[in-house]
N, C-alpha and C. Protein backbone atom coordinates (compact mmCIF):
# COMPACT_ATOMS: atom_id res chain seq x y z
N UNK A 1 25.75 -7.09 -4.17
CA UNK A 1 25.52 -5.72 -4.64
C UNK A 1 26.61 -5.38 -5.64
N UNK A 2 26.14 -5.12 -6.50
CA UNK A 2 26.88 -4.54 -7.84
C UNK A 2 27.42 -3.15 -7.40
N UNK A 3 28.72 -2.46 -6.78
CA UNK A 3 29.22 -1.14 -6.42
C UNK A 3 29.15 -0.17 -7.59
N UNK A 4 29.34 -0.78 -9.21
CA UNK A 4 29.34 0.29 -10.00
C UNK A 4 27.89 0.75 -10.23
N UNK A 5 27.14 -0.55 -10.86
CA UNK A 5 25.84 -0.28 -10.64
C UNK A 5 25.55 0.90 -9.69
N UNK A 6 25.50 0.30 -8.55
CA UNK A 6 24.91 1.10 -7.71
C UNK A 6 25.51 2.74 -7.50
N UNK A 7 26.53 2.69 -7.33
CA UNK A 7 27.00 4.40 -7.69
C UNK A 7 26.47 4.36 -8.67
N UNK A 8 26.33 4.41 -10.02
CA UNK A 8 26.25 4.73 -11.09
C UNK A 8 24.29 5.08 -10.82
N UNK A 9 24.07 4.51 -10.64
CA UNK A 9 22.70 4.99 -10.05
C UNK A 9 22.25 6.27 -9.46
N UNK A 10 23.32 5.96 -8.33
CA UNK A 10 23.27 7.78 -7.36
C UNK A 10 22.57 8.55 -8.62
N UNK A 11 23.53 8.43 -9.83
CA UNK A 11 23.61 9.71 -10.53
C UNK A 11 22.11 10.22 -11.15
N UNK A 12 21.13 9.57 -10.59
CA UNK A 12 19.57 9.23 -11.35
C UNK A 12 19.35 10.68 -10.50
N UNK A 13 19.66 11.52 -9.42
CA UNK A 13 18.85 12.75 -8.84
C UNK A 13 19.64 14.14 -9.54
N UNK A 14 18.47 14.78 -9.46
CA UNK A 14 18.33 16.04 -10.03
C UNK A 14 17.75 17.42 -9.27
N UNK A 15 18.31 18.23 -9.43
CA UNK A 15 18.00 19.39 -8.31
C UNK A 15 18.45 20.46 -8.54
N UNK A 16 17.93 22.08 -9.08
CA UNK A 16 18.28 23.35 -8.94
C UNK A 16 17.52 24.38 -8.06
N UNK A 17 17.77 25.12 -7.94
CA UNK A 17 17.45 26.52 -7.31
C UNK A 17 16.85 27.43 -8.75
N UNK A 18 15.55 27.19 -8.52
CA UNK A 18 15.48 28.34 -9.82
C UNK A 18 13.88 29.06 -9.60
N UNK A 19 14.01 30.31 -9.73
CA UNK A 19 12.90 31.07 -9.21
C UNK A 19 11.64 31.06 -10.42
N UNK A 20 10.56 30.33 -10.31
CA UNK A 20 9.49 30.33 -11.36
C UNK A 20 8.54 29.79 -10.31
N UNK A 21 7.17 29.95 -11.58
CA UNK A 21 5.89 29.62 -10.88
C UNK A 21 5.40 28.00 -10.66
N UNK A 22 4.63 27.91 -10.15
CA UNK A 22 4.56 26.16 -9.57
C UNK A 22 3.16 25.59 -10.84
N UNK A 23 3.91 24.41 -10.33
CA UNK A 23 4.21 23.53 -12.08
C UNK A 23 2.25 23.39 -12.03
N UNK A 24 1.87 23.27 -13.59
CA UNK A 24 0.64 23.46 -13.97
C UNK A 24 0.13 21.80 -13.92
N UNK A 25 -1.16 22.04 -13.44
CA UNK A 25 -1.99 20.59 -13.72
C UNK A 25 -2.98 20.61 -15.42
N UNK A 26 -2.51 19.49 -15.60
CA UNK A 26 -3.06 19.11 -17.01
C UNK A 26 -4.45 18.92 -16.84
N UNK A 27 -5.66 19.64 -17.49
CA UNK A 27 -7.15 20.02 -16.94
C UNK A 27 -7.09 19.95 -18.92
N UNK A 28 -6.73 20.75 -19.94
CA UNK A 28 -8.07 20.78 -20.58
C UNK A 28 -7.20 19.16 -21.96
N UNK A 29 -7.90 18.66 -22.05
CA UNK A 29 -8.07 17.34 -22.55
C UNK A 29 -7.93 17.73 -24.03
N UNK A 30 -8.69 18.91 -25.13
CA UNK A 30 -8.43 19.38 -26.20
C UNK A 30 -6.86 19.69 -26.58
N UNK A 31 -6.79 20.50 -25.29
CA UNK A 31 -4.85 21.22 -25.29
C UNK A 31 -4.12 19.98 -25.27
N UNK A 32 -4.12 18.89 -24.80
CA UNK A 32 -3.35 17.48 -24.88
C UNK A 32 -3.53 16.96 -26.67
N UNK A 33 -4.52 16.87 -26.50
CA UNK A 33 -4.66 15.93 -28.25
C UNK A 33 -3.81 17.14 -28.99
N UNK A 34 -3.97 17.99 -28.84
CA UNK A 34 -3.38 19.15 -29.88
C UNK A 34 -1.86 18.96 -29.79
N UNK A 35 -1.44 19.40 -28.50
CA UNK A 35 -0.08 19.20 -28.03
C UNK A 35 0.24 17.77 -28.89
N UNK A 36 -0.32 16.83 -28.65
CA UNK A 36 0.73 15.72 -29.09
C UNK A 36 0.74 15.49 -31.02
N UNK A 37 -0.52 16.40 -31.56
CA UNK A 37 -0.43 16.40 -32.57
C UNK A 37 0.45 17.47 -33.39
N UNK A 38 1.11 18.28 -32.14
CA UNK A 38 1.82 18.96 -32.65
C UNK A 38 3.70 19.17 -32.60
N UNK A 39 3.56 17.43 -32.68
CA UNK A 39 4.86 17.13 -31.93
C UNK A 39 5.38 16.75 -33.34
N UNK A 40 7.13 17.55 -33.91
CA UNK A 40 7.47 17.02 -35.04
C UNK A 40 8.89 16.57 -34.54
N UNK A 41 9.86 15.92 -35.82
CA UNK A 41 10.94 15.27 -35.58
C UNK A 41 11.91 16.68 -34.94
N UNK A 42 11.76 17.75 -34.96
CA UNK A 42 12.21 18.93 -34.34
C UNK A 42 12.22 19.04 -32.99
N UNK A 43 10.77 18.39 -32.06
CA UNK A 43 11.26 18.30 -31.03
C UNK A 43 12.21 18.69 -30.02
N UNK A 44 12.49 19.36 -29.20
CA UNK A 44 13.22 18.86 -27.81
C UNK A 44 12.97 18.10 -27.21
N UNK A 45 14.42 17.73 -26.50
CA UNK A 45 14.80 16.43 -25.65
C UNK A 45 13.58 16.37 -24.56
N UNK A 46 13.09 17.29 -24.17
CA UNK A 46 12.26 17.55 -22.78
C UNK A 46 11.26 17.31 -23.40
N UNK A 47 10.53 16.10 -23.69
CA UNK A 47 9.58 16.32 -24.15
C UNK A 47 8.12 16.02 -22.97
N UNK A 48 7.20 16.92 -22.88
CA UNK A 48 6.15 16.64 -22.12
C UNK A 48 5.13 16.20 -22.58
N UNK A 49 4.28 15.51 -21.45
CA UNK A 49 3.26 14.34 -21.64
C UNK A 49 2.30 15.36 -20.74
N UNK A 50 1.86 17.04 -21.08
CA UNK A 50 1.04 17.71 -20.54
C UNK A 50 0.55 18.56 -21.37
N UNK A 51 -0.24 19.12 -20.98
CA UNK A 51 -0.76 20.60 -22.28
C UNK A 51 0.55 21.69 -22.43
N UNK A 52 0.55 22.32 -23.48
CA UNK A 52 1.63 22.91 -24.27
C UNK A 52 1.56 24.40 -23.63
N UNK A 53 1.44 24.65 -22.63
CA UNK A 53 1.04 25.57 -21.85
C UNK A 53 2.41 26.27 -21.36
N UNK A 54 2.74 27.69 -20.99
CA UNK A 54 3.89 28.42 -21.10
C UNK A 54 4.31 27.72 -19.35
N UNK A 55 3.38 27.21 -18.79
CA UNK A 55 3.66 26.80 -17.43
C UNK A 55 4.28 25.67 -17.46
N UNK A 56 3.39 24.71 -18.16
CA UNK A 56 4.54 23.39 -18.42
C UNK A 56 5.42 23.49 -19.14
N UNK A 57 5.91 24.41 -19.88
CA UNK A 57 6.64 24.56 -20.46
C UNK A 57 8.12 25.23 -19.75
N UNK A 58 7.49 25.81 -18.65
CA UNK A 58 8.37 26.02 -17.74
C UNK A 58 9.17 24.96 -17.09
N UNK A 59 8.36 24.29 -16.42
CA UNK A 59 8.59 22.94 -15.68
C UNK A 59 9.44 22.41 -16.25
N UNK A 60 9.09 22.01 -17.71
CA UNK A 60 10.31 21.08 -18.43
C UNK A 60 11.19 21.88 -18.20
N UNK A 61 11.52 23.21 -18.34
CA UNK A 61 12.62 23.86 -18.91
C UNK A 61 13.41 23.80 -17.02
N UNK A 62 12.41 24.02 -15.84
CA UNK A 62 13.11 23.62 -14.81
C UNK A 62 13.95 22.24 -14.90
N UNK A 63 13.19 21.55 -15.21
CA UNK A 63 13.75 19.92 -14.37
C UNK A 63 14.96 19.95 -15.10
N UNK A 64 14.64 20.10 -16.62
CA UNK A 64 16.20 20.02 -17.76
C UNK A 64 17.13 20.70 -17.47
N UNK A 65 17.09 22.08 -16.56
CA UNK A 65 18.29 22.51 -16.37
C UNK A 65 19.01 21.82 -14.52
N UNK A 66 17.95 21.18 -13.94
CA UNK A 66 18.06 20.43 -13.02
C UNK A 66 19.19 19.38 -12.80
N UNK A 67 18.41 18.68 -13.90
CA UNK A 67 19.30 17.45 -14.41
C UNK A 67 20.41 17.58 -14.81
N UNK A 68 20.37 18.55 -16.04
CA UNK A 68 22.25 19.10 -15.94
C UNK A 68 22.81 19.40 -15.53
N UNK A 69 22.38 20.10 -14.31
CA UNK A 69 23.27 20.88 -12.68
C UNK A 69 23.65 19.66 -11.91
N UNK A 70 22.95 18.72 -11.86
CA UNK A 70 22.97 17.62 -11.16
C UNK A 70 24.00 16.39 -11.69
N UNK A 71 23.88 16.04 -12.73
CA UNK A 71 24.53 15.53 -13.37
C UNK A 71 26.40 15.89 -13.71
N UNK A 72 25.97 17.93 -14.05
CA UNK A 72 27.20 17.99 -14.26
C UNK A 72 27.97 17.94 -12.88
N UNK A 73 27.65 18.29 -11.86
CA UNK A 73 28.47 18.14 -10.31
C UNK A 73 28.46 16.57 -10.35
N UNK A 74 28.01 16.02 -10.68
CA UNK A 74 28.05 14.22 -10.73
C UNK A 74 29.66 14.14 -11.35
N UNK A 75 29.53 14.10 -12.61
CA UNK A 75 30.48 14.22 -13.35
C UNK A 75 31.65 14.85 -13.25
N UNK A 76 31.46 15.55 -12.12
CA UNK A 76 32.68 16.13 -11.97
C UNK A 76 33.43 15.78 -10.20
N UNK A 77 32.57 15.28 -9.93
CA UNK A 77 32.61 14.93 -8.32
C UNK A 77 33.71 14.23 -7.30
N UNK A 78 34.61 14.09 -8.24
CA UNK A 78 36.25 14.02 -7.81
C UNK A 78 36.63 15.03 -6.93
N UNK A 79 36.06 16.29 -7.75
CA UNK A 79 36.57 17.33 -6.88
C UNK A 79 35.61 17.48 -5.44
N UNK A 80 36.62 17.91 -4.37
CA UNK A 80 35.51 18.07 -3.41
C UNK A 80 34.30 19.09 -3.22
N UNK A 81 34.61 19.77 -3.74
CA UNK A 81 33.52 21.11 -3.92
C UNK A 81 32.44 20.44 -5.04
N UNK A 82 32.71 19.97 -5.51
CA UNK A 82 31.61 19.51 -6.57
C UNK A 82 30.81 18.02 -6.32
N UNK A 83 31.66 17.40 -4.94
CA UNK A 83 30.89 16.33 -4.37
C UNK A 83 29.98 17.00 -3.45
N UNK A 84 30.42 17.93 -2.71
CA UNK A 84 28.99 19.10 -1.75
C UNK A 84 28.08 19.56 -2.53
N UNK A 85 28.40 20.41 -3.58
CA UNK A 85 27.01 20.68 -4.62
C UNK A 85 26.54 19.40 -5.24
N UNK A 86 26.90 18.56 -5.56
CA UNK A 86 25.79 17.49 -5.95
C UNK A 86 24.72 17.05 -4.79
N UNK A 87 25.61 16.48 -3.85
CA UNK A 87 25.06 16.34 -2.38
C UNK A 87 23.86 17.02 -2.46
N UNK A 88 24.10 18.79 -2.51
CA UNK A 88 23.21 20.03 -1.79
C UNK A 88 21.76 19.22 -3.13
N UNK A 89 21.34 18.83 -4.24
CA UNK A 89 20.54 18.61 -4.31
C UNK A 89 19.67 17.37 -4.15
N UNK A 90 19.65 16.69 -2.85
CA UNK A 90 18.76 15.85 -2.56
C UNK A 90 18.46 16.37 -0.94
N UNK A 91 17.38 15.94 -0.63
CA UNK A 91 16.63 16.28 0.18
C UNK A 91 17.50 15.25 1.75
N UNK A 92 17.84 15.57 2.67
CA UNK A 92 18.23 14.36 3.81
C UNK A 92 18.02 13.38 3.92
N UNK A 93 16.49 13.53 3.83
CA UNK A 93 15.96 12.02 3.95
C UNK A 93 15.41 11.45 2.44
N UNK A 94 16.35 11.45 1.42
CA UNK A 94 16.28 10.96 -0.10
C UNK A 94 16.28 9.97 0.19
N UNK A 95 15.43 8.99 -0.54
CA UNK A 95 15.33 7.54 -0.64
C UNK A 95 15.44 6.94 -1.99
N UNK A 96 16.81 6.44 -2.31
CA UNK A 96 17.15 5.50 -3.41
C UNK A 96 17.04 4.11 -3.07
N UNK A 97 16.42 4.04 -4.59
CA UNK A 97 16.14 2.58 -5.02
C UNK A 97 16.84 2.23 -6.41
N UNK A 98 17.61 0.60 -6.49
CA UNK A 98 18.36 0.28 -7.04
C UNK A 98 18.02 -1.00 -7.33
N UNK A 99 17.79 -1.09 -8.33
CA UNK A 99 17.18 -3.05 -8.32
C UNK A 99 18.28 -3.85 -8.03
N UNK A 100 19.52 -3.45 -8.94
CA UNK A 100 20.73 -4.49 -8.36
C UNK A 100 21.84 -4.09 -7.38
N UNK A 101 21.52 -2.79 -6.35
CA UNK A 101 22.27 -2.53 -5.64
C UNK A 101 21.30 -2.04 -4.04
N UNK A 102 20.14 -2.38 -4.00
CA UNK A 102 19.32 -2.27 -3.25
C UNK A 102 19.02 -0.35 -2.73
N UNK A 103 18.76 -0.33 -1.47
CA UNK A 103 18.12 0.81 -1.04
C UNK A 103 19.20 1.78 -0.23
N UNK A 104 18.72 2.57 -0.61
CA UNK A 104 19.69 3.84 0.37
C UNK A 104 18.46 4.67 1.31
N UNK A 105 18.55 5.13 2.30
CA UNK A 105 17.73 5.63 3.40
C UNK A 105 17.65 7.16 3.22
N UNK A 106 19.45 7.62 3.30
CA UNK A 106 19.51 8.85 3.30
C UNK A 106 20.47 9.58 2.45
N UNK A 107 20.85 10.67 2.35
CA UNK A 107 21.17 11.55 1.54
C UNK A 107 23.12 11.37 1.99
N UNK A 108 23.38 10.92 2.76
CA UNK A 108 24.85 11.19 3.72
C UNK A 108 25.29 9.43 2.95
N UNK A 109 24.30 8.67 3.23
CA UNK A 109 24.58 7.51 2.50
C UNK A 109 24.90 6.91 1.23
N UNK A 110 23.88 7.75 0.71
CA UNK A 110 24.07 7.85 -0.85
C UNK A 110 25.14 8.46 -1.51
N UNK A 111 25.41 9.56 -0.81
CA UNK A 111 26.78 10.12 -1.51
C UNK A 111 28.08 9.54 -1.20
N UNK A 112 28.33 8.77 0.17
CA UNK A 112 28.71 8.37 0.38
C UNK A 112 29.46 7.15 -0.55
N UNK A 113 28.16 6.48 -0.82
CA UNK A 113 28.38 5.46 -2.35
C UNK A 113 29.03 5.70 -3.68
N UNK A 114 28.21 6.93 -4.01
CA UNK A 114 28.76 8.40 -4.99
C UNK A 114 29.87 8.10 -5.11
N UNK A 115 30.72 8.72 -3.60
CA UNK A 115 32.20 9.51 -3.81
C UNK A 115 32.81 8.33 -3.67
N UNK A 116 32.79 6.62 -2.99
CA UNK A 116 33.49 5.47 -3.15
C UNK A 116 33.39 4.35 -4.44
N UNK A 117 32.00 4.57 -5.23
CA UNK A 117 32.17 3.88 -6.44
C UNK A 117 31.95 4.64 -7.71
N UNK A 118 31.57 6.02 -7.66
CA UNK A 118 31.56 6.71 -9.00
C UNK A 118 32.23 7.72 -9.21
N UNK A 119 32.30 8.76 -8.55
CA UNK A 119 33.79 9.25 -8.52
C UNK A 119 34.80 9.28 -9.08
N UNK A 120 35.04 10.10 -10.35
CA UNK A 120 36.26 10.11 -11.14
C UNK A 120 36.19 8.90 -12.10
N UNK A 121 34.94 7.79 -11.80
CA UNK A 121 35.22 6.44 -12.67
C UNK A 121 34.31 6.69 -13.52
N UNK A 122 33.31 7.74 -13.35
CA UNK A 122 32.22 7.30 -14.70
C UNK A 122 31.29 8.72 -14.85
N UNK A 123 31.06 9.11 -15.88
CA UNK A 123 30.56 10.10 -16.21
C UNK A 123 28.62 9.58 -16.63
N UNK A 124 27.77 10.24 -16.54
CA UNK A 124 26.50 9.77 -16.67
C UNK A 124 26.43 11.04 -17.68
N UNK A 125 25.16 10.49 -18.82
CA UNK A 125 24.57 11.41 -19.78
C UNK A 125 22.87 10.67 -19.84
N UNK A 126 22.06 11.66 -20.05
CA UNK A 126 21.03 11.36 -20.09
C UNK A 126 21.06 11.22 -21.86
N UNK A 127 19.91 10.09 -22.43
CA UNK A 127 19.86 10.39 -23.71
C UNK A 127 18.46 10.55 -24.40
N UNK A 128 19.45 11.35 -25.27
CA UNK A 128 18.42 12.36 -25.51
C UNK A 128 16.96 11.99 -26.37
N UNK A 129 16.41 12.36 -25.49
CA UNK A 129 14.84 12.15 -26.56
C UNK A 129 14.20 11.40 -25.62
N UNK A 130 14.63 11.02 -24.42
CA UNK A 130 13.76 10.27 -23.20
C UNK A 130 13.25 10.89 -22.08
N UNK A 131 13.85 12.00 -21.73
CA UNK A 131 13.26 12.71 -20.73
C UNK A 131 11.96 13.09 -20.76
N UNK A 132 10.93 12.61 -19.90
CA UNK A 132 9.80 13.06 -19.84
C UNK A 132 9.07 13.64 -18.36
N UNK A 133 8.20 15.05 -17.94
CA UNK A 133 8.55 15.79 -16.54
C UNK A 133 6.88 15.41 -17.02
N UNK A 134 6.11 15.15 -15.67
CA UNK A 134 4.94 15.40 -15.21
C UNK A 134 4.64 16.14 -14.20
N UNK A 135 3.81 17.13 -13.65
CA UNK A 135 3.48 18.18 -12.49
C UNK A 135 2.48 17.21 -11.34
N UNK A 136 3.27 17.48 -10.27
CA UNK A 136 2.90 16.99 -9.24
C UNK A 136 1.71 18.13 -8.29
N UNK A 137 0.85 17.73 -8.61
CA UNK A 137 0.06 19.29 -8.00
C UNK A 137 0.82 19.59 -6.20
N UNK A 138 0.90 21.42 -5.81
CA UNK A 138 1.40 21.35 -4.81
C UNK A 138 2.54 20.97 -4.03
N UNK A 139 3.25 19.95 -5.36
CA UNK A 139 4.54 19.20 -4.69
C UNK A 139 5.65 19.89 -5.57
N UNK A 140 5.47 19.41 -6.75
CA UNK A 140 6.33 19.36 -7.43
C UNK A 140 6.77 18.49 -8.62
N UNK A 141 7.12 17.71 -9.03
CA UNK A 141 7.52 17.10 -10.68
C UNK A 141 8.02 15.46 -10.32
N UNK A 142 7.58 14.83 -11.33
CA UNK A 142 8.26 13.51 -11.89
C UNK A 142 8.85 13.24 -13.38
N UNK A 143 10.12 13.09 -13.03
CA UNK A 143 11.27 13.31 -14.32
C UNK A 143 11.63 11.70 -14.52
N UNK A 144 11.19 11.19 -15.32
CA UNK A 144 11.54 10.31 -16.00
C UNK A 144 11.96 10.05 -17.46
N UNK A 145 13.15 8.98 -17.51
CA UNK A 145 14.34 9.21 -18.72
C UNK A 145 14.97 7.75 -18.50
N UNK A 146 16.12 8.05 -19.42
CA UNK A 146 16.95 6.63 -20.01
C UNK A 146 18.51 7.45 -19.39
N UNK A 147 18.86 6.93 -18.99
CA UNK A 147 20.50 7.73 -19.55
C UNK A 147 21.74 6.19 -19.37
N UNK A 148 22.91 6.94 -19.44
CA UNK A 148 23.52 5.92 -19.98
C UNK A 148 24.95 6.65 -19.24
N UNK A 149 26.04 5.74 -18.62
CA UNK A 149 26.97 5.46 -18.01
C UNK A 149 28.18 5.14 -18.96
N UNK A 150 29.29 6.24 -18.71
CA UNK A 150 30.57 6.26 -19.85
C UNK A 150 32.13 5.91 -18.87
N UNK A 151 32.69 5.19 -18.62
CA UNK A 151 33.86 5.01 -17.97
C UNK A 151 34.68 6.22 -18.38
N UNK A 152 35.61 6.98 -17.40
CA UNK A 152 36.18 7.93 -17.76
C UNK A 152 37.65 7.30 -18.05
N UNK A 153 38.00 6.04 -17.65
CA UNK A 153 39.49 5.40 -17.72
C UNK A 153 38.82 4.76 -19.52
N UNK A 154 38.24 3.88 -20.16
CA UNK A 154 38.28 3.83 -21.23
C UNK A 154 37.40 4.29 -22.40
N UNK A 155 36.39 5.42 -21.96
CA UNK A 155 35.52 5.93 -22.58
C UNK A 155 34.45 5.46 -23.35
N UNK A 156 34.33 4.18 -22.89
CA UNK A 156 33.19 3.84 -23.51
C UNK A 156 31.89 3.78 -22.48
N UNK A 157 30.86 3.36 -23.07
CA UNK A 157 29.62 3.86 -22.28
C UNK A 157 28.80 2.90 -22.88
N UNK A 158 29.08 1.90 -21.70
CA UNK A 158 28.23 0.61 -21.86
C UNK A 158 27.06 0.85 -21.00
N UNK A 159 26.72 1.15 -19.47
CA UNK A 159 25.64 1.07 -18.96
C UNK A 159 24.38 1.70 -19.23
N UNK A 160 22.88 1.28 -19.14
CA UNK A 160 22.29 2.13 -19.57
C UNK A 160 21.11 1.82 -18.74
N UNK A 161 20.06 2.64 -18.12
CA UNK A 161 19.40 1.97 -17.35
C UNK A 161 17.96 2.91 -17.41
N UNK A 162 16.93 2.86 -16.61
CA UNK A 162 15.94 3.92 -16.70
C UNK A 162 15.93 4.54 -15.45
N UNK A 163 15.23 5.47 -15.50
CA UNK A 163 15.51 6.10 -14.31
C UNK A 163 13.88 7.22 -13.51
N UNK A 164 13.35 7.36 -12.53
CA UNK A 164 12.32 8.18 -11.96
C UNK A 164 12.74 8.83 -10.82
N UNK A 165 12.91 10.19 -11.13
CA UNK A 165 13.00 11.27 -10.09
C UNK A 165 12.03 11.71 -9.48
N UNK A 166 11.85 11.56 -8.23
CA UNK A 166 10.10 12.65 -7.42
C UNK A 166 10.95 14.13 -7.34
N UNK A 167 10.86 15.18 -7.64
CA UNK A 167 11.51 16.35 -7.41
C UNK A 167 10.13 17.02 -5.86
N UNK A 168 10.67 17.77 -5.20
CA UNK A 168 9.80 19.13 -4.84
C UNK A 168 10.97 19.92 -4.65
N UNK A 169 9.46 20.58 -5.07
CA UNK A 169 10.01 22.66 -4.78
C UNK A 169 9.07 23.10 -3.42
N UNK A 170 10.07 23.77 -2.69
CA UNK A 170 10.15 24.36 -1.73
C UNK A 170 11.39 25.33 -1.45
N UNK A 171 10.64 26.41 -1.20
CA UNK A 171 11.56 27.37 -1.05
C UNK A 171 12.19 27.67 -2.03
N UNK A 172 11.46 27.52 -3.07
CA UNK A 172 11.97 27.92 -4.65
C UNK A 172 12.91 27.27 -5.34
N UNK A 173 13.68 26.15 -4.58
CA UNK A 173 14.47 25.27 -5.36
C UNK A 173 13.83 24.01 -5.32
N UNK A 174 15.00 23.22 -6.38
CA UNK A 174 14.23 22.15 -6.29
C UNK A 174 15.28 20.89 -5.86
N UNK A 175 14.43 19.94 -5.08
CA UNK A 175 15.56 18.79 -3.98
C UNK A 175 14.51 17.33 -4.92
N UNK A 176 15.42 16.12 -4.95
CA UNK A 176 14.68 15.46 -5.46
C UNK A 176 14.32 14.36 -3.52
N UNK A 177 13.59 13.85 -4.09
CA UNK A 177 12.42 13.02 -2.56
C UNK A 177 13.09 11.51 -2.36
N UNK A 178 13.08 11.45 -3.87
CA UNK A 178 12.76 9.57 -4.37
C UNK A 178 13.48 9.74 -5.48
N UNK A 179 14.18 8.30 -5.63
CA UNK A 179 14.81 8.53 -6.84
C UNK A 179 14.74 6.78 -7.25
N UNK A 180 14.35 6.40 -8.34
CA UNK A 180 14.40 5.03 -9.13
C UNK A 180 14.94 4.63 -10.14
N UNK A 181 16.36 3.77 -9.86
CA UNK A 181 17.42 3.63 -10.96
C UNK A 181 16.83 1.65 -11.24
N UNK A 182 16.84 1.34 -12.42
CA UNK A 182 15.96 0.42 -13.03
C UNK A 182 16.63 -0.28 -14.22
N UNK A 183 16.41 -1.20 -14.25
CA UNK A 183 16.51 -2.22 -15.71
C UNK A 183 17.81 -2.03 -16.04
N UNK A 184 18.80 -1.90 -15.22
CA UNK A 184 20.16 -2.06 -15.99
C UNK A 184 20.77 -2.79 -16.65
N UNK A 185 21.68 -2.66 -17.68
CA UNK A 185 21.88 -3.49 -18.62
C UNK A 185 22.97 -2.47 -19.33
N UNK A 186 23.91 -3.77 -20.07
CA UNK A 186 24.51 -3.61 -20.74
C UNK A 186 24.05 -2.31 -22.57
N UNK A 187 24.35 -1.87 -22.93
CA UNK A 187 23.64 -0.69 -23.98
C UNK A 187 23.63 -1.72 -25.16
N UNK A 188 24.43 -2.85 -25.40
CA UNK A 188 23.85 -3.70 -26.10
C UNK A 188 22.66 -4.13 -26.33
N UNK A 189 22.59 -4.77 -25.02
CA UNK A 189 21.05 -5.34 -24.42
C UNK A 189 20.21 -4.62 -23.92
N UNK A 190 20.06 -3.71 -24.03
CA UNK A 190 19.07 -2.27 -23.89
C UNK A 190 18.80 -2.32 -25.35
N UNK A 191 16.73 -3.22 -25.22
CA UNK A 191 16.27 -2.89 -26.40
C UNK A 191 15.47 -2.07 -27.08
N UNK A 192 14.72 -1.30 -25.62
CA UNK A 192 13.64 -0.29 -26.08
C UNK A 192 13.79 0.83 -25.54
C-alpha cells in the first residue's frame, strides 16, 4: 500500500450543508443538445452533462462549493478543528476505494489515514475544467473530476489522479456515500 497515495486519496470526498431544492432529472432531450451547443471557451469549471436548467444549475453550484469546503478543511487539516470538519462531511459508513491503496469501510478509518499520511504533507486542488455533477434522482449527486496533489514541504504537485464522489442530501446537507480515487500517476504521465 502506497500511504501517500492513499491519504492523498481521502481527499477525493466532498460535503456541505446548504439549504436548496433537490437536484433535477434530465427529461427533455432538446434542452441537452441546446445546452451543449451552448457551451463556449467562457465556461465554468462546473461544467454539467444535464439540461441548463436553474435546478441543475443549482446542483453544480452545490457540489462546487462542497468540494471547496471539503477540500479546504483537507488542506488545512493539521489543525485539529479542521481535521473534525473535514471528518463531519462523510457519512459513517463512507466507503473508499483506492486502486493502489485498497479499501476503507468507514469514516473513523479513513480519517484516520487522512490525519497519519496527509496531514500538513500535501495540499489537493481540483483542476479546473474537469469537474462534472450528475443528479441522482431522490438521492442526491455524482461529482466527478481530475485533481491533483501539491507537497506542502517542496511545492510541487506531481500527483494527479481521477476521482467519483456519490454525494446524498439528507437533512439538507450534503455527506458523500462512496468515494473513487483512480488512475494515479505521476502529472507527467497523466495523459488525458
Amino acid at each position: 500500500m502506497n500511504p501517500v497515495f492513499y491519504s492523498l486519496a481521502t481527499v477525493t470526498v466532498l460535503t456541505l450543508s446548504l439549504a436548496t431544492t433537490e437536484p433535477a432529472v434530465a427529461t427533455d432531450t432538446p434542452t441537452l443538445a441546446k445546452a451543449a451547443s451552448d457551451k463556449t471557451a467562457d465556461a465554468p469549471q462546473t461544467d454539467i452533462a444535464q439540461p441548463a436548467t436553474a435546478l441543475t444549475d443549482t446542483l453544480s453550484t452545490q457540489i462546487a462549493a462542497v468540494d471547496f469546503a471539503v477540500f479546504d478543511s483537507f488542506n488545512k487539516c493539521a489543525v485539529p478543528a479542521e481535521l473534525k470538519k473535514h471528518a463531519a462531511f462523510f457519512t459513517e459508513d463512507v466507503e473508499f476505494y483506492h486502486d493502489t491503496g485498497g479499501v476503507t469501510w468507514n469514516r473513523k478509518d479513513m480519517i484516520a489515514n487522512t490525519e497519519k499520511y496527509a496531514c500538513g504533507h500535501y495540499r489537493r486542488e481540483l483542476v479546473a475544467g474537469t469537474m462534472k455533477v450528475f443528479p441522482v434522482k431522490e438521492f442526491g449527486a455524482i461529482e466527478q473530476g481530475v485533481h491533483r496533489f501539491c507537497s506542502f514541504e517542496t511545492g510541487s504537485c506531481d500527483g494527479l489522479a481521477d476521482f467519483v464522489i456519490v454525494w446524498r442530501k439528507q437533512n439538507e446537507q450534503w455527506k458523500a456515500t462512496r468515494v473513487l480515487s483512480y488512475g494515479h500517476k505521476t502529472a507527467e504521465a497523466k495523459t488525458d
